[in-house]
C-alpha atoms as a PDB file:
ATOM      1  CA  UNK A   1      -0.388  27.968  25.230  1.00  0.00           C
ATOM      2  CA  UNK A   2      -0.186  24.244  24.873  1.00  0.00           C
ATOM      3  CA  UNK A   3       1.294  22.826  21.832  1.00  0.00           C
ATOM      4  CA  UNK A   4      -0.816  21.006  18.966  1.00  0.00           C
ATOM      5  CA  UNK A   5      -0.002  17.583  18.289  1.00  0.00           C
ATOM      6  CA  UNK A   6      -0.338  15.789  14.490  1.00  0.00           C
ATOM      7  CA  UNK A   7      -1.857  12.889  14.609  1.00  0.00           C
ATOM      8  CA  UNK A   8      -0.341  10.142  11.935  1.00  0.00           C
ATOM      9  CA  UNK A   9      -2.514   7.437  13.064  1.00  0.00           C
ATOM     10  CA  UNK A  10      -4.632   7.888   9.983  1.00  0.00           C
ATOM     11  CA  UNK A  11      -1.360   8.028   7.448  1.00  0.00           C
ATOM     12  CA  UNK A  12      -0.307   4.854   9.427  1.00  0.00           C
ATOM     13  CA  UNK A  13      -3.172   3.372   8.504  1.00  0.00           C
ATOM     14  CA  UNK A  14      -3.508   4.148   5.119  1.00  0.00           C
ATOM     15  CA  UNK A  15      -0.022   3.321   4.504  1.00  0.00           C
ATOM     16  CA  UNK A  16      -0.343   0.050   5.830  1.00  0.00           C
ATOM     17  CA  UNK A  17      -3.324  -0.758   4.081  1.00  0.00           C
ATOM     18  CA  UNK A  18      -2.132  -0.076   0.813  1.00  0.00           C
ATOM     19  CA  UNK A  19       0.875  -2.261   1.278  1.00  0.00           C
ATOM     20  CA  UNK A  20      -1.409  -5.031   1.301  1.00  0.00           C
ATOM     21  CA  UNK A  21      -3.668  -4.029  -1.023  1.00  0.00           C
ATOM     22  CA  UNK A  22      -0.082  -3.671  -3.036  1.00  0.00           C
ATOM     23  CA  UNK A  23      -1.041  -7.730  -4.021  1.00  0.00           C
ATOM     24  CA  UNK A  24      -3.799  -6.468  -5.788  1.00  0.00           C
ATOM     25  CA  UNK A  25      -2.206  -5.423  -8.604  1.00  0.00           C
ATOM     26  CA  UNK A  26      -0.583  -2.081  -7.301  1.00  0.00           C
ATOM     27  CA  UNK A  27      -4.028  -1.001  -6.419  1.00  0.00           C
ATOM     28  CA  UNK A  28      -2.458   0.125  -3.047  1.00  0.00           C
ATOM     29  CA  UNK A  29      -1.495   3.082  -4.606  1.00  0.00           C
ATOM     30  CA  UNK A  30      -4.746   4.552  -3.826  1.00  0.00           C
ATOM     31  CA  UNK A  31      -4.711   4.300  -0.257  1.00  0.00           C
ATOM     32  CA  UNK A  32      -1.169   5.115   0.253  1.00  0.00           C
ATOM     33  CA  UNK A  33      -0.565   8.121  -1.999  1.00  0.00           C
ATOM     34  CA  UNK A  34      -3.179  10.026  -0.031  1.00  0.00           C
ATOM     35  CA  UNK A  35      -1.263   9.364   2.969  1.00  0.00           C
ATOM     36  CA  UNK A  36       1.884  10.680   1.364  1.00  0.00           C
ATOM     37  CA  UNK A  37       0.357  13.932   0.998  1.00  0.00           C
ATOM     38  CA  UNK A  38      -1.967  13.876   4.449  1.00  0.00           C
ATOM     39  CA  UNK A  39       1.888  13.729   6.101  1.00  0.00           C
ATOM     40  CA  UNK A  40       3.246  15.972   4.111  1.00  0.00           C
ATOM     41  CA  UNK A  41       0.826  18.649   4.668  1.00  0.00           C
ATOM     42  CA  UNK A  42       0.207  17.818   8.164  1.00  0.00           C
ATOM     43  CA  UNK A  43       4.516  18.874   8.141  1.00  0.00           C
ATOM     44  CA  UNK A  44       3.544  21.838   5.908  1.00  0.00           C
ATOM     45  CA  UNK A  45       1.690  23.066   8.668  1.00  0.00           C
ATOM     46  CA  UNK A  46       4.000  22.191  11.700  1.00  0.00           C
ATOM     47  CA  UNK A  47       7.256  23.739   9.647  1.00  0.00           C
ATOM     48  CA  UNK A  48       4.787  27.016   9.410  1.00  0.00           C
ATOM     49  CA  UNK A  49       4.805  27.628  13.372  1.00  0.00           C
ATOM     50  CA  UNK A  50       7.144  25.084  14.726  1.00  0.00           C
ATOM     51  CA  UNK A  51       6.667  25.984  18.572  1.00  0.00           C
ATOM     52  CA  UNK A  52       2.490  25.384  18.329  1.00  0.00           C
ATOM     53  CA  UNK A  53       3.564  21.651  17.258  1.00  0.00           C
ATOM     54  CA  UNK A  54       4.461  18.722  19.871  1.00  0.00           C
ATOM     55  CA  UNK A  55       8.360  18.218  18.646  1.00  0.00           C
ATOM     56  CA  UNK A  56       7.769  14.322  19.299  1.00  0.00           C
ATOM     57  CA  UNK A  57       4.240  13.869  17.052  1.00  0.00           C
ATOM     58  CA  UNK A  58       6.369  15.751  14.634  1.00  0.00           C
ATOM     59  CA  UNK A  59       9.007  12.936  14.293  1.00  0.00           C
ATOM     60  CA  UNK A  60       5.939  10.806  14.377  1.00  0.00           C
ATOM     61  CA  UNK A  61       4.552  12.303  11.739  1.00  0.00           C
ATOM     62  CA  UNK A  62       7.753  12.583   9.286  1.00  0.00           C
ATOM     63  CA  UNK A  63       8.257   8.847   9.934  1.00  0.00           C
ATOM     64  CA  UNK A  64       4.711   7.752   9.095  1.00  0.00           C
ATOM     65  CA  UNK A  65       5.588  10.214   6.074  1.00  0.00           C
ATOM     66  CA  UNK A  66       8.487   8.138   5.014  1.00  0.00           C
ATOM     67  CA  UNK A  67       6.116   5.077   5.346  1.00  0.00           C
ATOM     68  CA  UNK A  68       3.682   6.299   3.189  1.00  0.00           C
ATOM     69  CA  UNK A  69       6.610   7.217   0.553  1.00  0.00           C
ATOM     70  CA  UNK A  70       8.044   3.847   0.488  1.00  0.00           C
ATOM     71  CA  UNK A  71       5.044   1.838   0.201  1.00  0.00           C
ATOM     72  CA  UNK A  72       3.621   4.245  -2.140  1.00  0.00           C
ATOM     73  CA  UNK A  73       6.810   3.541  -4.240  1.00  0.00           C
ATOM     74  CA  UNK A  74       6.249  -0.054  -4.065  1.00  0.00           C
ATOM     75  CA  UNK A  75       2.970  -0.467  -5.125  1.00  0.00           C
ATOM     76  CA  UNK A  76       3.436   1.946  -8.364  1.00  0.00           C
ATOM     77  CA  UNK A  77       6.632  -0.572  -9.473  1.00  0.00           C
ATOM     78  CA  UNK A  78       3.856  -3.099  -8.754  1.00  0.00           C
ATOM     79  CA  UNK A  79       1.569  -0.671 -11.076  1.00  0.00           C
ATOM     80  CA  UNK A  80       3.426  -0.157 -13.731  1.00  0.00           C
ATOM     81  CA  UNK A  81       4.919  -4.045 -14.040  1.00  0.00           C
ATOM     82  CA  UNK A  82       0.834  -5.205 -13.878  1.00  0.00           C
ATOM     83  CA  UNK A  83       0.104  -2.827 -16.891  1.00  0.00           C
ATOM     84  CA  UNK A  84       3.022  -3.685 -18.622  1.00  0.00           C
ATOM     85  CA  UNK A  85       3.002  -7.699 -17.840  1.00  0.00           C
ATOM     86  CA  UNK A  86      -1.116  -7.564 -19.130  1.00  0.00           C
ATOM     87  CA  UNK A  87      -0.288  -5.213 -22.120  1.00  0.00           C
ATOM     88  CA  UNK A  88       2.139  -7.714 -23.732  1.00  0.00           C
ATOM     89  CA  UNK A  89       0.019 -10.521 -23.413  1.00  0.00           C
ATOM     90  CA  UNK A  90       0.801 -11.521 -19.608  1.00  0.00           C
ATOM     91  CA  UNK A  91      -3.078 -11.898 -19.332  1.00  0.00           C
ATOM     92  CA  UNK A  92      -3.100 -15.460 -21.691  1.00  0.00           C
ATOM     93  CA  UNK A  93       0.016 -16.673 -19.457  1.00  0.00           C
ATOM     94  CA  UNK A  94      -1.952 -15.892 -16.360  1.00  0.00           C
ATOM     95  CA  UNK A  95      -4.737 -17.483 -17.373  1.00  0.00           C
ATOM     96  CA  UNK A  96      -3.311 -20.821 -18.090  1.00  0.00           C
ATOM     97  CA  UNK A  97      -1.244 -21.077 -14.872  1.00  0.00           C
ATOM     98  CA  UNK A  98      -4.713 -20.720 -12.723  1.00  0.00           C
ATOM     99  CA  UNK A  99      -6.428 -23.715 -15.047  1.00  0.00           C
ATOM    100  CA  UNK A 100      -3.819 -25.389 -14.252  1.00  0.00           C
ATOM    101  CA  UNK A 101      -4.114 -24.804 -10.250  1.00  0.00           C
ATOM    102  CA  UNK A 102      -7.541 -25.641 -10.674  1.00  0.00           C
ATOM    103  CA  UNK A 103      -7.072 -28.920 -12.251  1.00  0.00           C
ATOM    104  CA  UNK A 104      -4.447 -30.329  -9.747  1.00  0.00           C
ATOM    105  CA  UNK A 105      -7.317 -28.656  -7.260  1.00  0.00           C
ATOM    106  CA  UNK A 106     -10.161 -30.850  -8.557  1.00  0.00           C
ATOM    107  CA  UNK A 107      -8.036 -33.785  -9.207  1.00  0.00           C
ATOM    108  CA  UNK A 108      -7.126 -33.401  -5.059  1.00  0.00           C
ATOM    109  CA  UNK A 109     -10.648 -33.044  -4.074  1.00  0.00           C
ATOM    110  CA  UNK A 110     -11.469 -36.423  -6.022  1.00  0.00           C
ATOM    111  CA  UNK A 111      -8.532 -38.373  -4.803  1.00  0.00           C
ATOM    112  CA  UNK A 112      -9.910 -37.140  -1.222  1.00  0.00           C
ATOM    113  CA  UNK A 113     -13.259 -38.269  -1.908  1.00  0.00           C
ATOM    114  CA  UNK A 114     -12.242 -41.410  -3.232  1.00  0.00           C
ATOM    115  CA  UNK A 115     -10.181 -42.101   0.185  1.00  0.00           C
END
């Protein structure tokens, strides 16, 4: 009987994705929490009947597992200090650092066209 293998391409992918969707305010979480538990089922069933399984996509698989943990770790700190920087009134703060960037951006773009 040939062995199965478990593919963690997809939790790979997932995982990587939602590390940089992490910059989106923790939004990440989305992507990579799913992958968490697509890898940890994907084990679930491997630890059932170990000798159907491929012992190397195993290792694969529990790697791209602890991926999926760590980033999914990461972007619900990232979460969690969003909702708590916009609940006490991080929103104002934010909003006045990017008029600033736009003012120094238009004042560039005129000094530019003035060249």
């Amino acid at each position: 009987m040939e062995q199965q293998k478990l593919n963690p391409a997809i939790v790979y992918v997932l995982s990587i994705i939602g590390l940089l969707c992490c910059c989106f305010g923790g939004l990440g979480i989305l992507l990579s929490a799913p992958a968490f538990f697509v890898a940890q089922s994907g084990l679930k069933k491997a630890s059932l009947s170990p000798d159907d399984y491929d012992p190397a996509s195993v290792k694969a698989m529990s790697t791209a597992k602890i991926l999926a943990l760590v980033v999914t770790i990461i972007c619900g700190i990232t979460l969690i200090y969003n909702i708590y920087d916009l609940s006490t009134g991080g929103l104002e703060d934010r909003m006045l650092i990017f008029e600033e960037f736009m003012k120094g951006y238009e004042q560039g773009v005129q000094d530019a066209a003035a060249e």
